[in-house]
N, C-alpha and C. Protein backbone atom coordinates (compact mmCIF):
# COMPACT_ATOMS: atom_id res chain seq x y z
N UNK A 1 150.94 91.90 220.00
CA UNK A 1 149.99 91.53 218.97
C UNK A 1 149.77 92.72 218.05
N UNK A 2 150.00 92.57 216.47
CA UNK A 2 149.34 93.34 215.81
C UNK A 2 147.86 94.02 215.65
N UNK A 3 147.92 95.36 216.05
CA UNK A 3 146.84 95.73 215.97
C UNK A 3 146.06 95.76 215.17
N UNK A 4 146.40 95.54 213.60
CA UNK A 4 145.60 95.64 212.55
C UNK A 4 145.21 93.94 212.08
N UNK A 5 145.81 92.92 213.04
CA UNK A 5 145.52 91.57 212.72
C UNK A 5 144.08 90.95 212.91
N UNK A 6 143.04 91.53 213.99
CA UNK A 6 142.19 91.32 214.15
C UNK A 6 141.03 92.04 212.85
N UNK A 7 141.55 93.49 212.23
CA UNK A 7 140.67 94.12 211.91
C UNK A 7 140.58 93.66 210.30
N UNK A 8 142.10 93.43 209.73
CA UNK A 8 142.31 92.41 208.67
C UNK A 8 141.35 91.29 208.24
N UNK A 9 141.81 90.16 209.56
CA UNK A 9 140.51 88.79 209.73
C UNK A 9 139.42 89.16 209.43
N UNK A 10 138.79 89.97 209.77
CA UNK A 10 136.89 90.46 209.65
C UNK A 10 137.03 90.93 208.40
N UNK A 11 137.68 91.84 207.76
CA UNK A 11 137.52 92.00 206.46
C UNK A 11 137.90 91.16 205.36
N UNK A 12 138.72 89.88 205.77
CA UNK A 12 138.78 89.55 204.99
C UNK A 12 137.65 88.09 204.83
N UNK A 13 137.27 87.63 206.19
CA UNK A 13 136.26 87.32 206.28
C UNK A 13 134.85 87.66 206.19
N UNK A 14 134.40 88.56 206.00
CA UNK A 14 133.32 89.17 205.03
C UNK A 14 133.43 89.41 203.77
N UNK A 15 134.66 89.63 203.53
CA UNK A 15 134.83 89.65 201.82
C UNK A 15 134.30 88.19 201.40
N UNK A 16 134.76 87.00 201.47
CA UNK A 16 134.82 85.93 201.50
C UNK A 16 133.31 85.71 201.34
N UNK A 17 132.61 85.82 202.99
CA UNK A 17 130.94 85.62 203.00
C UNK A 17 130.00 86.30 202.30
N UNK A 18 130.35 87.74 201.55
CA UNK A 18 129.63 88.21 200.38
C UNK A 18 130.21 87.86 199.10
N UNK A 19 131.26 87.39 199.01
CA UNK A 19 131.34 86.86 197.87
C UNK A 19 130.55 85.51 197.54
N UNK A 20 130.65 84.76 198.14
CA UNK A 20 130.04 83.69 198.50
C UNK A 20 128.36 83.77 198.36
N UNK A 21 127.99 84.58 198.84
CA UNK A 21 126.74 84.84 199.02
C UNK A 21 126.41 85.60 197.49
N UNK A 22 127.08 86.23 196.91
CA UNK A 22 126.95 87.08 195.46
C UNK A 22 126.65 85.73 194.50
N UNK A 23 127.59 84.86 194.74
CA UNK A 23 128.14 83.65 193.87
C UNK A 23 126.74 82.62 193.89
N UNK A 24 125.97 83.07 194.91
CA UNK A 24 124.60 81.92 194.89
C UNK A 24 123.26 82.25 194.06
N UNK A 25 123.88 83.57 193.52
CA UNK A 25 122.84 84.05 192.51
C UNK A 25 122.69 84.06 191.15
N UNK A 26 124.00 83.16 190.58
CA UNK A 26 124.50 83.02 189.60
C UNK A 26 123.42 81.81 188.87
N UNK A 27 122.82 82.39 187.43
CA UNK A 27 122.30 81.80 186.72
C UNK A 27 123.02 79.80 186.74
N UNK A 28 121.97 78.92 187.28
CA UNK A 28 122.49 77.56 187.50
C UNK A 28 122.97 76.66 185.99
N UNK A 29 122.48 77.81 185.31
CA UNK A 29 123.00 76.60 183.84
C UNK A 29 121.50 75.73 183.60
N UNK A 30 120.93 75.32 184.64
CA UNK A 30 119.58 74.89 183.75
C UNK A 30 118.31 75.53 183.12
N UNK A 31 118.48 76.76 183.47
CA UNK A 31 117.14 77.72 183.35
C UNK A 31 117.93 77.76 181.32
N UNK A 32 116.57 76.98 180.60
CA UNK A 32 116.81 77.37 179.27
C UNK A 32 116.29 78.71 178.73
N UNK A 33 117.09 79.06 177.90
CA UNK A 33 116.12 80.43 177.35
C UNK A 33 114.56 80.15 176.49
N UNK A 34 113.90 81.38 176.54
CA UNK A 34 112.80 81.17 175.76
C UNK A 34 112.57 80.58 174.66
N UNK A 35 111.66 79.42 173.76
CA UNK A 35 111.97 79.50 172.42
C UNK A 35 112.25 80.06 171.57
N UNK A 36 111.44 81.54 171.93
CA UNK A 36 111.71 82.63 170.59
C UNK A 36 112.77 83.09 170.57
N UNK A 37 113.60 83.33 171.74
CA UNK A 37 114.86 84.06 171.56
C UNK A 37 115.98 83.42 170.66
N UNK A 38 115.95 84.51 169.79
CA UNK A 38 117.01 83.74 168.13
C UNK A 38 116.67 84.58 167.13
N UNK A 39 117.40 84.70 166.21
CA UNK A 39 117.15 85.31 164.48
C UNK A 39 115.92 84.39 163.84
N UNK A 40 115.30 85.28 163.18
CA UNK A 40 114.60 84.48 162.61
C UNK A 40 114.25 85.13 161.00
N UNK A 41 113.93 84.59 160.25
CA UNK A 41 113.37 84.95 158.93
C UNK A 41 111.82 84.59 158.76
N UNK A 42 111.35 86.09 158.78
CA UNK A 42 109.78 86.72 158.86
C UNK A 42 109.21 86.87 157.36
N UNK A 43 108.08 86.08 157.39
CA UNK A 43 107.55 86.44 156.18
C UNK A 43 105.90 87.39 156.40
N UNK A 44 105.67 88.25 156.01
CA UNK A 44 104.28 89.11 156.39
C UNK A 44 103.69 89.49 155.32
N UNK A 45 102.77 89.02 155.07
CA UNK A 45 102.17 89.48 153.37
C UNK A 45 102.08 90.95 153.07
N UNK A 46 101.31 91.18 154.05
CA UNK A 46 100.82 92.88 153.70
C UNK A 46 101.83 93.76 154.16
N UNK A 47 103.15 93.48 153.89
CA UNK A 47 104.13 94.47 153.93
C UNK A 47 104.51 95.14 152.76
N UNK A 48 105.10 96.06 152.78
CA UNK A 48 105.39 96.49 151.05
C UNK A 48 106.68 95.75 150.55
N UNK A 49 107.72 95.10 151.33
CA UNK A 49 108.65 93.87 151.24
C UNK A 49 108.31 93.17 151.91
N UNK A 50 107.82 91.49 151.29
CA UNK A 50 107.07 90.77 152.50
C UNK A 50 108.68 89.82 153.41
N UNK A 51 109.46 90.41 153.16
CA UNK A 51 110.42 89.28 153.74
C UNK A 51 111.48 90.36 155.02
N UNK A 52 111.60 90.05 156.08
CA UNK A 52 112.03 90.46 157.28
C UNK A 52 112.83 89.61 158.03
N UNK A 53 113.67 90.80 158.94
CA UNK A 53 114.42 89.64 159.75
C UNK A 53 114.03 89.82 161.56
N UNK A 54 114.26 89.30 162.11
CA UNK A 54 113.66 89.77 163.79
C UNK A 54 114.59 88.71 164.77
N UNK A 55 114.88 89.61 165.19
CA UNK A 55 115.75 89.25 166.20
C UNK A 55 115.27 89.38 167.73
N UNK A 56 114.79 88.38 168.78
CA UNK A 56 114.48 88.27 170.04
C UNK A 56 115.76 87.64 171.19
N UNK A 57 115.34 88.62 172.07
CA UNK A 57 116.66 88.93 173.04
C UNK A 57 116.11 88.41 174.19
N UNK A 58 117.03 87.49 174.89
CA UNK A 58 116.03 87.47 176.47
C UNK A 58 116.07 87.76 177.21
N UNK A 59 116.25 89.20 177.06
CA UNK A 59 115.84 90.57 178.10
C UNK A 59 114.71 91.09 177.66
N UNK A 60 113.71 90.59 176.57
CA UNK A 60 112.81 90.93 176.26
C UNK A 60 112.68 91.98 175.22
N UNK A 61 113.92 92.13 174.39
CA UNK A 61 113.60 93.43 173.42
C UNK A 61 114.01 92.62 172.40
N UNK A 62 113.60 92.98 170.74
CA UNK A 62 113.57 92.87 170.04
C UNK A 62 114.20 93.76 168.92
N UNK A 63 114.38 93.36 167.91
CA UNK A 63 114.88 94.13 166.69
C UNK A 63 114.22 93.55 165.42
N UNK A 64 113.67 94.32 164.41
CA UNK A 64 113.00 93.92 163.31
C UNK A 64 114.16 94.67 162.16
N UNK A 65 114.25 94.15 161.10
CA UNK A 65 114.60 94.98 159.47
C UNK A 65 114.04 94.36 158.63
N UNK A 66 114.91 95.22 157.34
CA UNK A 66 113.80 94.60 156.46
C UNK A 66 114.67 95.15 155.09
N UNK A 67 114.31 94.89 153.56
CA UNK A 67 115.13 95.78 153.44
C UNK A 67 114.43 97.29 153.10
N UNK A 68 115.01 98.48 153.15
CA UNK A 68 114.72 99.98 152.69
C UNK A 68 113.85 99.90 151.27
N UNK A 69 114.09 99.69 150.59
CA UNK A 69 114.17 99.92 149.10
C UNK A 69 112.71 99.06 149.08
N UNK A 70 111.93 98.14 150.20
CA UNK A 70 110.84 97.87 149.28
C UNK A 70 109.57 98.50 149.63
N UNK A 71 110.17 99.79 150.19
CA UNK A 71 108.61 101.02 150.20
C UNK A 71 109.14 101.92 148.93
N UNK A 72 108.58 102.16 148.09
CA UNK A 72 109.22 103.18 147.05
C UNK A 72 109.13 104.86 147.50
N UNK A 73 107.65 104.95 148.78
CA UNK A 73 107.48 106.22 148.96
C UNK A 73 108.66 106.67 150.37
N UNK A 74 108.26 105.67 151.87
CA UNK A 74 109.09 106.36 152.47
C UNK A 74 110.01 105.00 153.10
N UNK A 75 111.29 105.91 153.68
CA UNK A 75 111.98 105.33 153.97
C UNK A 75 112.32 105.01 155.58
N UNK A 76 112.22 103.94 156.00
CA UNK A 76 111.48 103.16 157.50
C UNK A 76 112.66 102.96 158.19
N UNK A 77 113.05 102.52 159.37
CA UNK A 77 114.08 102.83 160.18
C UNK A 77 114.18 101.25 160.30
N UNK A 78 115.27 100.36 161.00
CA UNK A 78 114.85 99.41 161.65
C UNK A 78 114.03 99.02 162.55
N UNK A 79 113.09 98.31 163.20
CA UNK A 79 112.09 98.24 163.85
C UNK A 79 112.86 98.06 165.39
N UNK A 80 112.45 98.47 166.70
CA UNK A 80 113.06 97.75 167.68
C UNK A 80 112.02 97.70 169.22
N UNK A 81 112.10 96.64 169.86
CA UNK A 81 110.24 96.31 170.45
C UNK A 81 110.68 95.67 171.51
N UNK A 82 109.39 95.26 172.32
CA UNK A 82 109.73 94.20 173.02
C UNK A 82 108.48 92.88 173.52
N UNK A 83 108.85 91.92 174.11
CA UNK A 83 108.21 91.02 174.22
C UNK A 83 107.94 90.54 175.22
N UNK A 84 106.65 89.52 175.57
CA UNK A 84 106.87 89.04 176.83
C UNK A 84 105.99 87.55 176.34
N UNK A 85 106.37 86.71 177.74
CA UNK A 85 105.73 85.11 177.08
C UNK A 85 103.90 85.41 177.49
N UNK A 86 103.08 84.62 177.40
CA UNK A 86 101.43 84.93 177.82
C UNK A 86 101.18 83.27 177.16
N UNK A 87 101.37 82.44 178.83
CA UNK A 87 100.76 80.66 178.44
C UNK A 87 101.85 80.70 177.42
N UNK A 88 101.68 80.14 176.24
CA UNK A 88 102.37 79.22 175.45
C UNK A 88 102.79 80.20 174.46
N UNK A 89 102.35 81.38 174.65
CA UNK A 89 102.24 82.16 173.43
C UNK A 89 103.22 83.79 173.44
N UNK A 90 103.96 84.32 172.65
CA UNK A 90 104.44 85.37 172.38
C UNK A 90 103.94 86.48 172.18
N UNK A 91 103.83 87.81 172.80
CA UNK A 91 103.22 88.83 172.35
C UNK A 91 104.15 89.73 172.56
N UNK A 92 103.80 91.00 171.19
CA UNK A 92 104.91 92.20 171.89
C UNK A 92 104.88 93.06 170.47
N UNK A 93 105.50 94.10 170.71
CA UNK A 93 105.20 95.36 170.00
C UNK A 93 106.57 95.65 169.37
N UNK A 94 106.71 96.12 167.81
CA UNK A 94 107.70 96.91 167.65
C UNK A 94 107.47 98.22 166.94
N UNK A 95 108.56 99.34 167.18
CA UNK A 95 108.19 100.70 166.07
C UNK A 95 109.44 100.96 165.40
N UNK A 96 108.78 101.48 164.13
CA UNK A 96 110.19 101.86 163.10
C UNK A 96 109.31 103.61 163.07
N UNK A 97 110.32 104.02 162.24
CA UNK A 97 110.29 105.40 162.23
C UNK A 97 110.14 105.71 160.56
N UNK A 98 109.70 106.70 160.14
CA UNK A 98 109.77 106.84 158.82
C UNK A 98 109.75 107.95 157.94
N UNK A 99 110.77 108.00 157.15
CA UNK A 99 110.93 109.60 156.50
C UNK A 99 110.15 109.19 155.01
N UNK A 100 110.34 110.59 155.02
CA UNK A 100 109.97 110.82 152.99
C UNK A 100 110.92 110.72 152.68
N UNK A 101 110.37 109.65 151.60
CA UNK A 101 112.10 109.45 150.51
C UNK A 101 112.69 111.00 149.99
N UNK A 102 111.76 111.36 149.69
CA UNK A 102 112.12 112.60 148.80
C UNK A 102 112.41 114.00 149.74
N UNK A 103 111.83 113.86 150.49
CA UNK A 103 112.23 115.62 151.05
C UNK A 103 113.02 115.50 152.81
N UNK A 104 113.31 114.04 152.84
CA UNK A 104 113.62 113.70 154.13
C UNK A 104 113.27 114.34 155.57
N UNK A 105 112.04 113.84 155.77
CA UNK A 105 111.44 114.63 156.42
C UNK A 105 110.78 113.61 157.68
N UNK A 106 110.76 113.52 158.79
CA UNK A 106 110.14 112.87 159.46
C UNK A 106 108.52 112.87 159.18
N UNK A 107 108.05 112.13 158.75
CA UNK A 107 106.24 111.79 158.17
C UNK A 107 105.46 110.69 159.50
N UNK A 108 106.23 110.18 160.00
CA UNK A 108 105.32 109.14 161.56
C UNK A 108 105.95 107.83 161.69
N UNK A 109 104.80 107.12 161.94
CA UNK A 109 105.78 105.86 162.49
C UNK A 109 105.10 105.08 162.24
N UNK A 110 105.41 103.55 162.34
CA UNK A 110 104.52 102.67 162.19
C UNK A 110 104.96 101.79 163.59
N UNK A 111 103.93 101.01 164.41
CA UNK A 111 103.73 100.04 165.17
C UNK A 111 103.14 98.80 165.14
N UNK A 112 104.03 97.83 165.17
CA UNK A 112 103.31 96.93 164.66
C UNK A 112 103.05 95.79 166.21
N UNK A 113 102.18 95.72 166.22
CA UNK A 113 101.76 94.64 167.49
C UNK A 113 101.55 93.16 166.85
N UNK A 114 101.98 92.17 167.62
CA UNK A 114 101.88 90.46 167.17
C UNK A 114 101.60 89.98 168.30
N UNK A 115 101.19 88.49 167.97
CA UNK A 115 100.91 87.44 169.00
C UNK A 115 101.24 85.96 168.22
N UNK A 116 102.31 85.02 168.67
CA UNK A 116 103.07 84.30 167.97
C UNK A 116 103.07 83.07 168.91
N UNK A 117 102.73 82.07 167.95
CA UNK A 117 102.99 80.79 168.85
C UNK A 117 104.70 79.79 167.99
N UNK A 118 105.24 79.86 169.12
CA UNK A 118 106.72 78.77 168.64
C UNK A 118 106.47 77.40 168.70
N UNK A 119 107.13 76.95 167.37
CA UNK A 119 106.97 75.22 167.67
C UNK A 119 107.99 75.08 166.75
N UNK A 120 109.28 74.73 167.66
CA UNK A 120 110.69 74.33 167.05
C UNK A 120 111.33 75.35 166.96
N UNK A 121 111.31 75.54 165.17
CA UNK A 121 112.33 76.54 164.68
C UNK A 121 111.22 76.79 163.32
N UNK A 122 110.15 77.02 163.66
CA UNK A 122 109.26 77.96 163.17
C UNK A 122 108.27 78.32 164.19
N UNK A 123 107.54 79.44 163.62
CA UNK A 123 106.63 80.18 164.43
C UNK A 123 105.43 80.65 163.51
N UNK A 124 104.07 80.61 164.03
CA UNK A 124 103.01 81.23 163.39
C UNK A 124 102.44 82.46 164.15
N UNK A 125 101.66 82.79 163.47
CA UNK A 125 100.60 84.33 164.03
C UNK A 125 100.33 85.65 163.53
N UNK A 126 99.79 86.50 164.33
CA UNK A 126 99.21 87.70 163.55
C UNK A 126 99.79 89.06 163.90
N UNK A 127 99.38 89.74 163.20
CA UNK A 127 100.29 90.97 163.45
C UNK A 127 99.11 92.13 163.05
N UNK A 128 98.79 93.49 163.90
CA UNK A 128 98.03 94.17 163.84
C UNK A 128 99.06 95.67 163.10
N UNK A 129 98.78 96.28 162.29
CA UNK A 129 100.08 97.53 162.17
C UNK A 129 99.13 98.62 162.17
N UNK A 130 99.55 99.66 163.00
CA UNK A 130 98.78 101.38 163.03
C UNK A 130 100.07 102.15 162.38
N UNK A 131 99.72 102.60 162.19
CA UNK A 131 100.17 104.30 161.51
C UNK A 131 100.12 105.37 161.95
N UNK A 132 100.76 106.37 162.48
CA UNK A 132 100.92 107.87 162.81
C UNK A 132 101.29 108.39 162.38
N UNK A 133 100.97 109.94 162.45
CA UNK A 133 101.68 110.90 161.30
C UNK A 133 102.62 111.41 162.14
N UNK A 134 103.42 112.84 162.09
CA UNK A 134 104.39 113.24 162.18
C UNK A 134 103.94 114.02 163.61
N UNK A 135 102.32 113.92 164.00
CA UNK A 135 101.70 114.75 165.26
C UNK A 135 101.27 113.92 165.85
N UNK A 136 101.65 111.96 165.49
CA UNK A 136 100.96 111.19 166.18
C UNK A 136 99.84 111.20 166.19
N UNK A 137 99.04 111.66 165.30
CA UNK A 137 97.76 111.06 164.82
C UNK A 137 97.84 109.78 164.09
N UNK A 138 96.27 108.73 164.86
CA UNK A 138 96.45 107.46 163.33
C UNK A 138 96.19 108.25 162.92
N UNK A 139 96.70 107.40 161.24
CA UNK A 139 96.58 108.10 160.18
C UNK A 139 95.14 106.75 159.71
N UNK A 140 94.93 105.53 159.88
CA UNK A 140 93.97 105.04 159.55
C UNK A 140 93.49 103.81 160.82
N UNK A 141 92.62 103.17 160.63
CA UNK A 141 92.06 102.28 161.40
C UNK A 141 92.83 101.13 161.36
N UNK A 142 93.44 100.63 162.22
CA UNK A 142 94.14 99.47 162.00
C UNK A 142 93.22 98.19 161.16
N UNK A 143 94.56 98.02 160.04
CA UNK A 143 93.97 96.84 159.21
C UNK A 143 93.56 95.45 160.08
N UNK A 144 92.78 94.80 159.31
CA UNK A 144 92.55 93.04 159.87
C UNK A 144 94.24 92.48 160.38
N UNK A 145 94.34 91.99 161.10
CA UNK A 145 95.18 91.24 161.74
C UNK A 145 95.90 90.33 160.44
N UNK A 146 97.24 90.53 159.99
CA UNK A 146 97.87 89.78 158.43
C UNK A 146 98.16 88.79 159.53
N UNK A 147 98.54 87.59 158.73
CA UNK A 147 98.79 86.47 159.40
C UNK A 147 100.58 85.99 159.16
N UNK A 148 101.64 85.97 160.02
CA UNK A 148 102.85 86.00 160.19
C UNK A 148 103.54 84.62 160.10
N UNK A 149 104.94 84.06 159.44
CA UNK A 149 105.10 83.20 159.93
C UNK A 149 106.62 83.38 159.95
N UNK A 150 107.45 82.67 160.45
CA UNK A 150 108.72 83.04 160.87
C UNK A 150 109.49 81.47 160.81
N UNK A 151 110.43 81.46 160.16
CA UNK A 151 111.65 80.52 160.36
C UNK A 151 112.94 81.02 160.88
N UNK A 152 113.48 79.93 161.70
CA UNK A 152 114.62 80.36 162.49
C UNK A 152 116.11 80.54 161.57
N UNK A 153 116.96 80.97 162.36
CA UNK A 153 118.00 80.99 161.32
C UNK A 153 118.78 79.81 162.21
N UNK A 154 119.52 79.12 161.35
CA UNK A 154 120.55 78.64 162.43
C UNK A 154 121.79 78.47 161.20
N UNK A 155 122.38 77.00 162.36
CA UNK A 155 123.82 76.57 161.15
C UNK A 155 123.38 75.16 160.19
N UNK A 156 123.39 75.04 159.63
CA UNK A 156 123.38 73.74 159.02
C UNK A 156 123.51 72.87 159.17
């Protein structure tokens, strides 16, 4: 009898039973993703460009832009955040970064916090934004809560 025939069988029979066992953890295909997770087109009044894009991931992070050119003083990074569900409702934080147009200089950041309710392929809600300077000081009291609304992107 081969000596290595017995020791073969067990390994290859445990390969088998952890694979097997790996294979039962596999996302079933019915768990749908979140509503929010998708592109969407953001409209926010009290922005200095009120039109944005935001992108939700369902790993829970996010991405905001926007375009550059509609702060004339400084120039803002893409935004990137994250989210979590709360009941029916969306909440979650993003930060962009922001230089002086002119002397390119790191000047602070902005954070903007929301709370968003989905229905379809739009979304409503509010958005709180603080300000820091370059030592992480606010720089002012966070404004009234602007009110947000968001359409999805899709295909036609």
């Amino acid at each position: 009898m081969n000596k290595w025939g017995p020791l073969l069988r067990a390994g290859f029979l445990a390969s088998v039973a952890f694979g097997l066992y790996g294979c039962s953890g596999m996302p079933s295909g019915s768990r749908l993703p979140n509503p929010v997770v998708g592109a969407w087109l953001v409209k926010d009044p009290n922005a200095p460009f009120p039109y944005h894009m935001y992108v939700f991931n369902d790993d829970g992070t996010m991405q905001q832009a926007n375009p550059d050119a509609g702060d004339p003083h400084g120039s803002d990074s893409d935004g990137k955040g994250i989210w979590v569900t709360d009941g029916d409702r969306i909440k979650g934080k993003w930060v962009e970064v922001i230089a002086d147009r002119f002397t390119h200089q790191f000047v602070g950041r902005l954070e903007i916090s929301y709370d968003i309710t989905v229905s379809g392929d739009s979304y409503t809600g509010s958005e709180t934004a603080r300000s820091y300077d370059a030592a992480g000081n606010l720089t002012a009291s966070p404004a009234t809560p602007a009110q947000i609304e968001g359409k999805r992107v899709k295909f036609p």
